[in-house]
C-alpha atoms as a PDB file:
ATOM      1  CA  UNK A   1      -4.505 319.150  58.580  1.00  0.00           C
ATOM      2  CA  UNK A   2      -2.646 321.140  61.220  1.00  0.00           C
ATOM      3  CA  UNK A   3      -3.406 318.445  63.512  1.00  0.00           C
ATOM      4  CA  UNK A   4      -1.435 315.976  61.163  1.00  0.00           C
ATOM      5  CA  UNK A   5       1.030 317.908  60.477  1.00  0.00           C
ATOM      6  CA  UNK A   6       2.194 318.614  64.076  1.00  0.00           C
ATOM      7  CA  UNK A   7       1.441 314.885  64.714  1.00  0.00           C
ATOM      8  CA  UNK A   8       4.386 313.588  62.309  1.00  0.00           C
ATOM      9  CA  UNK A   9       6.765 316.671  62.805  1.00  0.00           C
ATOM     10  CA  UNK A  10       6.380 315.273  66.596  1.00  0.00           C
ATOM     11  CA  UNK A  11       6.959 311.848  65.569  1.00  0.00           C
ATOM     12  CA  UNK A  12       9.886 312.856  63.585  1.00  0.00           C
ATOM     13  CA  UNK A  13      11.171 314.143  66.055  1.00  0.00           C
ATOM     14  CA  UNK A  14      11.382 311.650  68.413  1.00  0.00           C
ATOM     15  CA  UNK A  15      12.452 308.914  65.892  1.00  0.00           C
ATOM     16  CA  UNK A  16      15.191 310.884  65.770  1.00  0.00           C
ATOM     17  CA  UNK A  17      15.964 311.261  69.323  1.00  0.00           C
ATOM     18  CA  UNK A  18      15.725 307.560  69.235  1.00  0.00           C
ATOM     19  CA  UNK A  19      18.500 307.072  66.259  1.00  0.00           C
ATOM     20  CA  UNK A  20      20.757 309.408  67.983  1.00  0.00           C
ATOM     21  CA  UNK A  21      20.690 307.943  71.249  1.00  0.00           C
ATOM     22  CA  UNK A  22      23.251 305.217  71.246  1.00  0.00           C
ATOM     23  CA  UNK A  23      24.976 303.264  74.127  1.00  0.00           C
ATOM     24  CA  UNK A  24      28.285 303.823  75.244  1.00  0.00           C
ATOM     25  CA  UNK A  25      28.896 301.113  76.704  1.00  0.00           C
ATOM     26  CA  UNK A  26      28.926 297.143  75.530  1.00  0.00           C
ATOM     27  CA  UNK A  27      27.366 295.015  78.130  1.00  0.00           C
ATOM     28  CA  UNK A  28      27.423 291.690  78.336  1.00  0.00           C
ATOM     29  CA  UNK A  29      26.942 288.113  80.704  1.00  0.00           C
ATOM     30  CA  UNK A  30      29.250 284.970  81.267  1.00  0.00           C
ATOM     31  CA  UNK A  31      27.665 281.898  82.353  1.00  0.00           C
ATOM     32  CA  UNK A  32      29.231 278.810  82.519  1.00  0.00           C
ATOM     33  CA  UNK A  33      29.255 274.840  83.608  1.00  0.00           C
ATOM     34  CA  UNK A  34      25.541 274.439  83.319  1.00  0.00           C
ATOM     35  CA  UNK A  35      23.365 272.033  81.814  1.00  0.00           C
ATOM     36  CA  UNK A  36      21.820 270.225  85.203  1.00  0.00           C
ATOM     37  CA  UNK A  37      18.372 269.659  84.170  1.00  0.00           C
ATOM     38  CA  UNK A  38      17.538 272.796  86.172  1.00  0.00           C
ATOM     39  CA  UNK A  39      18.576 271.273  88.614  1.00  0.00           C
ATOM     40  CA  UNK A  40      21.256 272.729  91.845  1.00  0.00           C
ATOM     41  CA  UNK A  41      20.232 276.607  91.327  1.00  0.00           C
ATOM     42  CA  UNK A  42      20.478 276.522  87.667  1.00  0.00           C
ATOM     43  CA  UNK A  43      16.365 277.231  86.969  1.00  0.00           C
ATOM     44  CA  UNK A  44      17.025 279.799  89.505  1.00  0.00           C
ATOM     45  CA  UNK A  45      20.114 281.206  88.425  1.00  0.00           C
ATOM     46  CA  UNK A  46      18.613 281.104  84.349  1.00  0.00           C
ATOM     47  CA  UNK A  47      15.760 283.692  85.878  1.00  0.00           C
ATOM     48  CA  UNK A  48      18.164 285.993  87.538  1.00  0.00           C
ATOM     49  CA  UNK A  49      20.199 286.217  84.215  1.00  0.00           C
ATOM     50  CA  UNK A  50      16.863 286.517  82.276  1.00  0.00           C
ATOM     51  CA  UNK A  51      15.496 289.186  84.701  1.00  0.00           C
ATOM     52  CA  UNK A  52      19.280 290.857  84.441  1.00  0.00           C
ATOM     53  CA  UNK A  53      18.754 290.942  80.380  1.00  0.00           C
ATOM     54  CA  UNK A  54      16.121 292.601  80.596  1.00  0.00           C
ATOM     55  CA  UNK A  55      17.125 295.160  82.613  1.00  0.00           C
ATOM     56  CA  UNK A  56      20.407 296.071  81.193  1.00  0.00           C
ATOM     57  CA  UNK A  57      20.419 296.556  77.662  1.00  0.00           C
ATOM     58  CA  UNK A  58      22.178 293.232  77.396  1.00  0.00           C
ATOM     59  CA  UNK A  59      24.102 292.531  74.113  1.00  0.00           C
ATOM     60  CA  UNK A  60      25.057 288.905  74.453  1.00  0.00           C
ATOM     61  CA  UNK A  61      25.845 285.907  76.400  1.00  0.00           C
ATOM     62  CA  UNK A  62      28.998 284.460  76.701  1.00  0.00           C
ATOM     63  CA  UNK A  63      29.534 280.654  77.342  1.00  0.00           C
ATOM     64  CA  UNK A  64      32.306 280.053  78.844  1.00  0.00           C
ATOM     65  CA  UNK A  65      32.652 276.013  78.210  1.00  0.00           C
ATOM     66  CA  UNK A  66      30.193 273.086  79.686  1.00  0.00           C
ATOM     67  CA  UNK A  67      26.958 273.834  78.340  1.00  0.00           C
ATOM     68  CA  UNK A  68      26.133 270.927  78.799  1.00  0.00           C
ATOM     69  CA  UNK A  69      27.240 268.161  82.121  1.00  0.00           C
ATOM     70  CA  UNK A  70      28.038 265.653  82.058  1.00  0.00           C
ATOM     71  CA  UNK A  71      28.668 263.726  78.982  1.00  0.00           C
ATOM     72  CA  UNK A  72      27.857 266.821  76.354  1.00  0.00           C
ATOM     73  CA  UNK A  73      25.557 265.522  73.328  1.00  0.00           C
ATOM     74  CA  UNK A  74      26.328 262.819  70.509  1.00  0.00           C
ATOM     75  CA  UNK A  75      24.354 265.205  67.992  1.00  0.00           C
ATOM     76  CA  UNK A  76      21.462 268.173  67.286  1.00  0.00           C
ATOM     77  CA  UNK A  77      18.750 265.652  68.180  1.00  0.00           C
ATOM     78  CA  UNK A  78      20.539 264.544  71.466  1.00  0.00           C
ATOM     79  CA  UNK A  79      17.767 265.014  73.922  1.00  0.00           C
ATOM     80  CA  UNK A  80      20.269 266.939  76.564  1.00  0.00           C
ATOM     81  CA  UNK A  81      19.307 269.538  74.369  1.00  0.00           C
ATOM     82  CA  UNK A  82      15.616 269.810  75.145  1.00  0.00           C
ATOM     83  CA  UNK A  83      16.265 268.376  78.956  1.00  0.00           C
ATOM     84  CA  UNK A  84      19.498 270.854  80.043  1.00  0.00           C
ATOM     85  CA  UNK A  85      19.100 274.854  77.561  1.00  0.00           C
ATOM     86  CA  UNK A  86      15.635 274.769  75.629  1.00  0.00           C
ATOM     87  CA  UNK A  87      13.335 273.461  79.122  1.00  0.00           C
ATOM     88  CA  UNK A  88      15.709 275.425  81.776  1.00  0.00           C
ATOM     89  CA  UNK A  89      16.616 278.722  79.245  1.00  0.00           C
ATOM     90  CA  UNK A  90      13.099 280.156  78.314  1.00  0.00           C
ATOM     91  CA  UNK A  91      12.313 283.124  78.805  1.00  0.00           C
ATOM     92  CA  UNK A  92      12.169 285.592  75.852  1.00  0.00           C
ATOM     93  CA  UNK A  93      15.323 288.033  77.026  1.00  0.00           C
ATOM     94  CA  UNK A  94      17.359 284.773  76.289  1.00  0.00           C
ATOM     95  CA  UNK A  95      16.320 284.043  73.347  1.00  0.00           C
ATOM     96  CA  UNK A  96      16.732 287.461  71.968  1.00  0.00           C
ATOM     97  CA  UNK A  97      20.253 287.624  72.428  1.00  0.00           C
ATOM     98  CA  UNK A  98      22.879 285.630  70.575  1.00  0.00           C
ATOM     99  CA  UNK A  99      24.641 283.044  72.583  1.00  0.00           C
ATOM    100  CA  UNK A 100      28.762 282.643  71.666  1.00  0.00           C
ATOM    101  CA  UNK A 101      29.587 279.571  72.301  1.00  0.00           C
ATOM    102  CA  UNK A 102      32.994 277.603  73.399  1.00  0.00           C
ATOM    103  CA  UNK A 103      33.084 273.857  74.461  1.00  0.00           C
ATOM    104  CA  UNK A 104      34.606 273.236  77.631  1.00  0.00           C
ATOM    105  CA  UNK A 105      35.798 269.453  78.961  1.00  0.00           C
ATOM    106  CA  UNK A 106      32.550 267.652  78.599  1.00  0.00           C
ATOM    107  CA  UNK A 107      31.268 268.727  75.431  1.00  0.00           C
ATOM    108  CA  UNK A 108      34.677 266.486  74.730  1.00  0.00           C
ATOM    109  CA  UNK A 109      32.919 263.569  76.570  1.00  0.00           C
ATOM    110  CA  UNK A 110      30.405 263.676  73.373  1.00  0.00           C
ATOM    111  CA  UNK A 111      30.600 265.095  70.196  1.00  0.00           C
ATOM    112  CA  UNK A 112      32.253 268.836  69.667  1.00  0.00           C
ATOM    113  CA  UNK A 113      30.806 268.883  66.336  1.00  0.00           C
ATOM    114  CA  UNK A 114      27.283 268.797  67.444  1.00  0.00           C
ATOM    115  CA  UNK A 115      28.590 271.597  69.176  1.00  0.00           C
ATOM    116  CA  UNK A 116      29.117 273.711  66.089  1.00  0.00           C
ATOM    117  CA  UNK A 117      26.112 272.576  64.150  1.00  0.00           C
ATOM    118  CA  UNK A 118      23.017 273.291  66.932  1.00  0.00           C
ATOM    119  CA  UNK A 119      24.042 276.819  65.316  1.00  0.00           C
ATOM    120  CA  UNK A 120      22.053 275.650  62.768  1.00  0.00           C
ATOM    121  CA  UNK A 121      18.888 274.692  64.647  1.00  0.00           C
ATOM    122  CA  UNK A 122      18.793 277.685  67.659  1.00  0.00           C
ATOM    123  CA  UNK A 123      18.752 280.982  66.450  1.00  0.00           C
ATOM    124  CA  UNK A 124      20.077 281.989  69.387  1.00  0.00           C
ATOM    125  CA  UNK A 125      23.152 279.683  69.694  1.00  0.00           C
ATOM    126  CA  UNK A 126      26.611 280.553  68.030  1.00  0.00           C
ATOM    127  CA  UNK A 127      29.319 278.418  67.593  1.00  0.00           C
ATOM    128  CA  UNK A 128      30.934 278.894  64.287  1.00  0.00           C
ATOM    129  CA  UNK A 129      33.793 277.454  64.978  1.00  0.00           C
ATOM    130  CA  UNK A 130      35.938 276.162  67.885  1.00  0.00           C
ATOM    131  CA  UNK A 131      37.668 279.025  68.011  1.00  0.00           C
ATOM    132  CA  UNK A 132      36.261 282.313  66.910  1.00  0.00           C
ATOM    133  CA  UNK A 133      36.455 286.101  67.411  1.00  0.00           C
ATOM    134  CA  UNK A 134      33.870 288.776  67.434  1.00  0.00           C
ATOM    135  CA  UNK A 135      34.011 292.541  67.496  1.00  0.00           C
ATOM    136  CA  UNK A 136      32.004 295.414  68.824  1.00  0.00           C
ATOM    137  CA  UNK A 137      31.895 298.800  68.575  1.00  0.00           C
ATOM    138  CA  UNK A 138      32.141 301.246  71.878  1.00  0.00           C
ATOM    139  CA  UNK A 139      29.066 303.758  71.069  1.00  0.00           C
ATOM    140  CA  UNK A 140      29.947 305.924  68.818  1.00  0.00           C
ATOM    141  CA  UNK A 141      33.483 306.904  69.791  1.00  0.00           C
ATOM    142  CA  UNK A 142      35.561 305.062  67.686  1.00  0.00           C
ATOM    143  CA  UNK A 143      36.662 302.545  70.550  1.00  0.00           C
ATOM    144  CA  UNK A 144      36.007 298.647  69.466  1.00  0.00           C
ATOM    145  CA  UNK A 145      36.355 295.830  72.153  1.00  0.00           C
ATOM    146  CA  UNK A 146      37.984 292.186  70.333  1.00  0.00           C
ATOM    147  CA  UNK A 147      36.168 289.002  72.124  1.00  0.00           C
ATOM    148  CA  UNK A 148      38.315 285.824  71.364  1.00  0.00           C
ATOM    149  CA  UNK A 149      36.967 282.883  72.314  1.00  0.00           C
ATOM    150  CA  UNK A 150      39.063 280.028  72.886  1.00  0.00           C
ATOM    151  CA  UNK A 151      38.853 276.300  72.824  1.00  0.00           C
ATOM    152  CA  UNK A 152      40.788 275.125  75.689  1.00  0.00           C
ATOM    153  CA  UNK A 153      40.421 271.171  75.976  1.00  0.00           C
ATOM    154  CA  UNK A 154      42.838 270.852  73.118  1.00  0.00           C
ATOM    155  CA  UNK A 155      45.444 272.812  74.327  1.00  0.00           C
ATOM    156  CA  UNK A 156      45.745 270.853  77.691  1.00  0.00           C
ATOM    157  CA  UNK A 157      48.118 266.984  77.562  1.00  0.00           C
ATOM    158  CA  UNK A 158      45.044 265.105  80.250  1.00  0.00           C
ATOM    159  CA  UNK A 159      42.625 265.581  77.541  1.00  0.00           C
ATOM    160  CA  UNK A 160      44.560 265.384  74.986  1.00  0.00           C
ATOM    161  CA  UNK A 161      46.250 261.763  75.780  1.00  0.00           C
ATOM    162  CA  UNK A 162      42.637 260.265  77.152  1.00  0.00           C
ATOM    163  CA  UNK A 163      40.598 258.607  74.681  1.00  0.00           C
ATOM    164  CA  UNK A 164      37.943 259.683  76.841  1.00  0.00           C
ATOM    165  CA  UNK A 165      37.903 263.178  75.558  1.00  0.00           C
ATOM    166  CA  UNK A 166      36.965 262.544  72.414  1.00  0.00           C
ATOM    167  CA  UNK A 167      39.273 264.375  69.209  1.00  0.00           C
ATOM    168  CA  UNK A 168      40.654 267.216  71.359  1.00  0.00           C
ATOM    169  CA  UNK A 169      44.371 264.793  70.754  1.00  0.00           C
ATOM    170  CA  UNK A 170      43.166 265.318  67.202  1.00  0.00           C
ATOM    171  CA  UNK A 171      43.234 269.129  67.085  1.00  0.00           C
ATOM    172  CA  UNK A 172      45.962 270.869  66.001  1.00  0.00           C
ATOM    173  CA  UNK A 173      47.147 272.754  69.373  1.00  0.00           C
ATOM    174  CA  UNK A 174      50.161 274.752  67.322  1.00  0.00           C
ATOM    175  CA  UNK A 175      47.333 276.206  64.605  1.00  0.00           C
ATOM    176  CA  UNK A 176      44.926 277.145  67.169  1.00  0.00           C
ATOM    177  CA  UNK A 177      47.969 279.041  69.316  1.00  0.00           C
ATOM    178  CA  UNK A 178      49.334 280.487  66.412  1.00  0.00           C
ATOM    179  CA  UNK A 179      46.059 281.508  65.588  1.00  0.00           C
ATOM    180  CA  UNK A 180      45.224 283.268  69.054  1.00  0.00           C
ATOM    181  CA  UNK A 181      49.162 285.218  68.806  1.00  0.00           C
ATOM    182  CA  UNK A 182      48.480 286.533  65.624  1.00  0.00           C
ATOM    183  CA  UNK A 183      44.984 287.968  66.758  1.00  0.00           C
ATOM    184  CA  UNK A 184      45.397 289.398  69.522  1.00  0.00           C
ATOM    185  CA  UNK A 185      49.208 291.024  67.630  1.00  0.00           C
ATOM    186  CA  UNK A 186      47.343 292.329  65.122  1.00  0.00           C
ATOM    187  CA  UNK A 187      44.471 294.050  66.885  1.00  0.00           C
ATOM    188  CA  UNK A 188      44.381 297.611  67.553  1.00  0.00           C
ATOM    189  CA  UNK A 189      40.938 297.435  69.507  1.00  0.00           C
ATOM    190  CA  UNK A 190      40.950 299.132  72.937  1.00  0.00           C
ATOM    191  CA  UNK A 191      40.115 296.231  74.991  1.00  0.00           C
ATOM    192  CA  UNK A 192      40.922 292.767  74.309  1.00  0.00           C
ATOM    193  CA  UNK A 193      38.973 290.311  76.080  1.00  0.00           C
ATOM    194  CA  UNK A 194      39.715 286.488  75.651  1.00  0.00           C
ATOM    195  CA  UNK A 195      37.185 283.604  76.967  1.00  0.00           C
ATOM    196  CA  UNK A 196      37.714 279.662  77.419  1.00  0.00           C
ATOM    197  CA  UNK A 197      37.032 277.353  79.652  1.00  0.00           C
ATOM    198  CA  UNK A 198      39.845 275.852  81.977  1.00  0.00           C
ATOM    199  CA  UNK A 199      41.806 278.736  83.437  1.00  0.00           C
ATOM    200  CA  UNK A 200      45.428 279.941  83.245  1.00  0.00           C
ATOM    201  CA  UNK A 201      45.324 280.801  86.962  1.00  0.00           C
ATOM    202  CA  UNK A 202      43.108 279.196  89.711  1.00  0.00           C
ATOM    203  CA  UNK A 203      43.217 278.163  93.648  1.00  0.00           C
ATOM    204  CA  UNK A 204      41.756 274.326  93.206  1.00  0.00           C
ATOM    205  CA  UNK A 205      41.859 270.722  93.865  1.00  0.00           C
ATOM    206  CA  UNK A 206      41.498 270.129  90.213  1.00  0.00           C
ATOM    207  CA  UNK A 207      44.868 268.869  88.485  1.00  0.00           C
ATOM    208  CA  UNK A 208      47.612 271.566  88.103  1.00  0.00           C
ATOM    209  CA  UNK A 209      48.833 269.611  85.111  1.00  0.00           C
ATOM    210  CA  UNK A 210      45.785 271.824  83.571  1.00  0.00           C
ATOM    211  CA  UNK A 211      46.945 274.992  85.040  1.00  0.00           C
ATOM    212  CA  UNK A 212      50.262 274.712  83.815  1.00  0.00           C
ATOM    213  CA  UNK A 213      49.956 273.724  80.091  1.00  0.00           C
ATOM    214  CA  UNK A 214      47.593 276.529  80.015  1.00  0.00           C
ATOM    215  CA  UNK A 215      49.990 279.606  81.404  1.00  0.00           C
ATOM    216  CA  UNK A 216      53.186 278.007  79.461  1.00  0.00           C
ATOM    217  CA  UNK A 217      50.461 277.922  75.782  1.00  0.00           C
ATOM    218  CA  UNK A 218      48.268 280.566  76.597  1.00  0.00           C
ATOM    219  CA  UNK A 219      49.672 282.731  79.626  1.00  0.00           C
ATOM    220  CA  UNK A 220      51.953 283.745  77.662  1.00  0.00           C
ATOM    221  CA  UNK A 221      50.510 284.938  74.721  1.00  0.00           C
ATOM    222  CA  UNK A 222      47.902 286.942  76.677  1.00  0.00           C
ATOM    223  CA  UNK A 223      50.999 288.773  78.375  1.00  0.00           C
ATOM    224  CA  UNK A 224      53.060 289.124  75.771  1.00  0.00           C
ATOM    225  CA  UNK A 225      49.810 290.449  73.502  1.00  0.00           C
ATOM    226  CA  UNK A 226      48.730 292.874  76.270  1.00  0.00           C
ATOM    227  CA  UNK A 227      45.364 290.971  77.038  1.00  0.00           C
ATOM    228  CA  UNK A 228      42.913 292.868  79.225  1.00  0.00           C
ATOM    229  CA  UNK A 229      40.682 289.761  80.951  1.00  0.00           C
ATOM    230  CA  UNK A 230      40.726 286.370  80.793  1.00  0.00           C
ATOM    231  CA  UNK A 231      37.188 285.000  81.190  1.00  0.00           C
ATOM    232  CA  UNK A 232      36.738 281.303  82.017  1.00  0.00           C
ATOM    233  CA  UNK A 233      34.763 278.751  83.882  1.00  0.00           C
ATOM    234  CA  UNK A 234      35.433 274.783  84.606  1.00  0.00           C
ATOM    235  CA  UNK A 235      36.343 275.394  88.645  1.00  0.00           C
ATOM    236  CA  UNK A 236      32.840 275.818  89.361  1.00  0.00           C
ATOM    237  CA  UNK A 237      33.264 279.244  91.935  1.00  0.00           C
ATOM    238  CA  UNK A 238      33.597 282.932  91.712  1.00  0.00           C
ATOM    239  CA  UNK A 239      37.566 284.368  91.538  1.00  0.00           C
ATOM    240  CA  UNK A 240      39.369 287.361  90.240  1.00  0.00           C
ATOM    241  CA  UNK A 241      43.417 286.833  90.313  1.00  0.00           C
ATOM    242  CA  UNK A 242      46.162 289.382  89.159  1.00  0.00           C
ATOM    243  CA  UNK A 243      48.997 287.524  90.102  1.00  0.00           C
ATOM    244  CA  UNK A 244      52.250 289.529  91.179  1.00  0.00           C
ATOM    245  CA  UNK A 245      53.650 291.511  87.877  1.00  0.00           C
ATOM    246  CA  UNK A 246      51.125 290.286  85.282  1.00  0.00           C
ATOM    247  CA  UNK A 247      48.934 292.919  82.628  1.00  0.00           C
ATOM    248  CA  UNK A 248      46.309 290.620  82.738  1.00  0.00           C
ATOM    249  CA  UNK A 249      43.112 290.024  84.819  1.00  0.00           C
ATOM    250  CA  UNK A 250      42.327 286.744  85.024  1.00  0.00           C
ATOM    251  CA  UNK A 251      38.525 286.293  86.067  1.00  0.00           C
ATOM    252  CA  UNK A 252      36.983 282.484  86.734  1.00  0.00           C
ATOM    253  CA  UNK A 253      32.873 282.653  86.353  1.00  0.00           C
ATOM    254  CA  UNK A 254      31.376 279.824  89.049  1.00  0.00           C
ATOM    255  CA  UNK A 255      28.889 277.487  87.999  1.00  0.00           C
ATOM    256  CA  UNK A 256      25.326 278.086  86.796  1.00  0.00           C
ATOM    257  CA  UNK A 257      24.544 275.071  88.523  1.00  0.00           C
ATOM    258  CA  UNK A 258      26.709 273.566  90.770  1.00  0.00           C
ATOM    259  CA  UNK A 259      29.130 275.074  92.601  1.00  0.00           C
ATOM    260  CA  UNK A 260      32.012 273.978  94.443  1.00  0.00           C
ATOM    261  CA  UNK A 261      33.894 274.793  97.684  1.00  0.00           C
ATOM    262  CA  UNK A 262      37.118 277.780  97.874  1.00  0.00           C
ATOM    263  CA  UNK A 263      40.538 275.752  98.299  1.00  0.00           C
ATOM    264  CA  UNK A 264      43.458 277.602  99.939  1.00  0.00           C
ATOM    265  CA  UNK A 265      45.493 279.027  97.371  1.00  0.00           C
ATOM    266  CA  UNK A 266      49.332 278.325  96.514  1.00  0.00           C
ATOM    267  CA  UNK A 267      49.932 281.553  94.466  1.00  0.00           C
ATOM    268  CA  UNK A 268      49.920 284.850  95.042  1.00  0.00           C
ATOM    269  CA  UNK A 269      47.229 287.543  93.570  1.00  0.00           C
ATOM    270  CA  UNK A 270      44.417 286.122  93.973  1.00  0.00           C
ATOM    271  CA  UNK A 271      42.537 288.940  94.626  1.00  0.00           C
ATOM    272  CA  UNK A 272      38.627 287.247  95.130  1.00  0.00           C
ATOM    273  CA  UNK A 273      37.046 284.331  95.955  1.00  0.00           C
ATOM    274  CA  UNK A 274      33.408 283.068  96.262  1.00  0.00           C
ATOM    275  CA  UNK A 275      31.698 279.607  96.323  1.00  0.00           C
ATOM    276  CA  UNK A 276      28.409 280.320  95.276  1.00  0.00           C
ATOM    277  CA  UNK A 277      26.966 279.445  92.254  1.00  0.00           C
ATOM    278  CA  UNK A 278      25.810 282.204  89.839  1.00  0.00           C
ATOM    279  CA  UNK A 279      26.831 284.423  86.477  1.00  0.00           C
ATOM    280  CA  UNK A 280      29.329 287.040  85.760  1.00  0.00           C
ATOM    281  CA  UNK A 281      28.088 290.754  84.004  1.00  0.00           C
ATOM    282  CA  UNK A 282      30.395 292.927  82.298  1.00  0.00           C
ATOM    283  CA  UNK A 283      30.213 296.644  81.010  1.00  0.00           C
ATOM    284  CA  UNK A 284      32.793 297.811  78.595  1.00  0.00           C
ATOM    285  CA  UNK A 285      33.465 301.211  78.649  1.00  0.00           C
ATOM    286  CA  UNK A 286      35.861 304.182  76.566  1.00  0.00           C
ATOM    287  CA  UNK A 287      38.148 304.137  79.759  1.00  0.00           C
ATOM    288  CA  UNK A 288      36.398 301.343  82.413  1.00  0.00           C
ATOM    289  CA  UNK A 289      35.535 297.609  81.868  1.00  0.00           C
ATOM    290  CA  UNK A 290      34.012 296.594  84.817  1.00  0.00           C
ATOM    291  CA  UNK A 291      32.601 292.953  85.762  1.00  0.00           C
ATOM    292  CA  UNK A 292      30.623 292.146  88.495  1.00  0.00           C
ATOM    293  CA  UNK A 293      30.139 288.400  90.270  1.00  0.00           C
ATOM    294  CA  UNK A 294      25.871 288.108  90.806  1.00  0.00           C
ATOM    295  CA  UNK A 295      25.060 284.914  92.826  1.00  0.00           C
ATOM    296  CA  UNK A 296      21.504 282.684  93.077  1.00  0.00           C
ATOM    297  CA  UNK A 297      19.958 285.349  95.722  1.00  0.00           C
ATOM    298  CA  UNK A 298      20.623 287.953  93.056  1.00  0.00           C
ATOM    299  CA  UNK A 299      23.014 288.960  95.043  1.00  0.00           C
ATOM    300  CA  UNK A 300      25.818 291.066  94.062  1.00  0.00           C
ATOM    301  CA  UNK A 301      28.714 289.385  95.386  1.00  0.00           C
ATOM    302  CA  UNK A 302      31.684 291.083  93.855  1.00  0.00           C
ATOM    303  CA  UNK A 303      32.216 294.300  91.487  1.00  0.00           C
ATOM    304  CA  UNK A 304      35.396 295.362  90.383  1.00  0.00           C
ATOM    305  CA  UNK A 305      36.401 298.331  87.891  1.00  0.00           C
ATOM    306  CA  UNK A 306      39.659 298.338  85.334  1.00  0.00           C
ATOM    307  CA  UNK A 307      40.069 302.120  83.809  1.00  0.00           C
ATOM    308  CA  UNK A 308      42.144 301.986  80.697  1.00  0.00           C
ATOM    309  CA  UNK A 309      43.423 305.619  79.250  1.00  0.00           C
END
């Protein structure tokens, strides 16, 4: 009996070690631009991130846009699926994780809506809406970090006029901005941390056109609603820009795939650039959000550290 009863006041007592013990930080992975068939790194780079899960107390994945190249899926039973996440994406870390979802340019090539609804057939996938926010909590200080996530294709005039792109000239780009103001206004969380796909800032061959509809619609409401990070993908490299005067840090994740070359840049601030393909990690802190560029050698390419008061 004495046995027993030191047994369970042991056990109790390390249960609640364990319920005490809580993180303090949020930490989390971008990936971006990747359905390939596993094909250009992305087998590879889907074992790094799996092997990174693992290891890091991972919360969630972020997906920053293009899931899926090249022509996204016409529904749930679209065989992209099975071919480009469920063959390539397997390991257990992944699946234990939620995945928050946002489409990027070719998901508008197919069907958005198919998008939304694979919510409904992968546990793991999340994509309630087009345009979402979540929230989590900072340990237990208090602190709470706001992730918007954004759906970009709409708010750009290319996809918008092409029939190509599917509906984005059907969504209504005023809601969706007034939308993203009034969030991020609102909020009182310590960080603020927005993702979509096509970038406000970017050195790139890719039309400017892009570039500029998105810092005259959405530049401006990160800087005017004291943003911390912009997260996106769609350029297909590794960059971290702060151009001259602005409060936000605007961070493009490269390609979980397929990467693309560095092209000189025609703005100032661009503090980083890499062409290799890989994932982005981030740890939100009280005081520090630092994210950190990991490449197909598991390689860490680039780290970089903002401390907020």
């Amino acid at each position: 009996m004495k046995k027993l009863f030191l047994l369970l006041s042991f056990l109790a007592m390390t249960f609640a070690g364990c319920a005490q013990k809580t993180p303090e930080t949020i930490n989390f992975i971008v990936a971006s631009d990747m359905g390939r068939h596993g094909e250009s790194e992305q087998k590879n780079i889907a074992e790094i991130m799996a092997r990174f899960v693992e290891q890091n107390n991972t919360e969630f994945l972020a997906v920053a846009g293009d899931p899926i190249h090249d022509n996204g899926v016409q529904s749930t039973d679209d065989e992209e699926w099975t071919l480009k996440i469920e063959n390539v994406y397997t390991s257990t870390s992944l699946h234990a994780i939620p995945w928050y979802v946002v489409s990027g340019n070719h998901e508008y090539n197919g069907s958005v809506q198919a998008i939304l609804d694979y919510s409904n057939v992968s546990k793991r996938w999340n994509a309630p809406a087009r345009y979402f926010t979540k929230e989590r909590a900072i340990g237990t200080t208090g602190q709470k970090a706001l992730f918007v996530f954004i759906d970009t294709s709409p708010l750009i005039d290319k996809y918008r006029n092409s029939e190509k792109y599917s509906d984005a000239g059907e969504q209504d780009m005023e809601r969706q901005l007034y939308w993203l103001d009034s969030v991020l206004m609102v909020s009182n969380n310590h960080w603020k941390i927005v993702v979509g796909h096509h970038p406000v800032y970017a050195t790139t061959n890719k039309d400017e056109s892009e570039r500029t509809d998105m810092q005259q619609r959405v530049g401006e409401i990160l800087e005017n609603r004291k943003a911390d990070v912009y997260i996106c993908g769609h350029i297909h490299n590794f960059q971290h820009i702060k151009p001259e005067g602005s409060k936000v840090h605007y961070v493009v994740n490269s390609a979980a795939s397929n990467s693309r070359p560095i092209h000189e840049p025609n703005f100032r601030g661009l503090a980083f650039a890499n062409a290799d393909p890989g994932f982005m990690s981030c740890t939100v802190g009280e005081k520090t959000l630092n994210f950190s560029f990991t490449n197909h050698r598991n390689e860490q390419v680039y780290s970089y550290t903002i401390e907020k008061p």
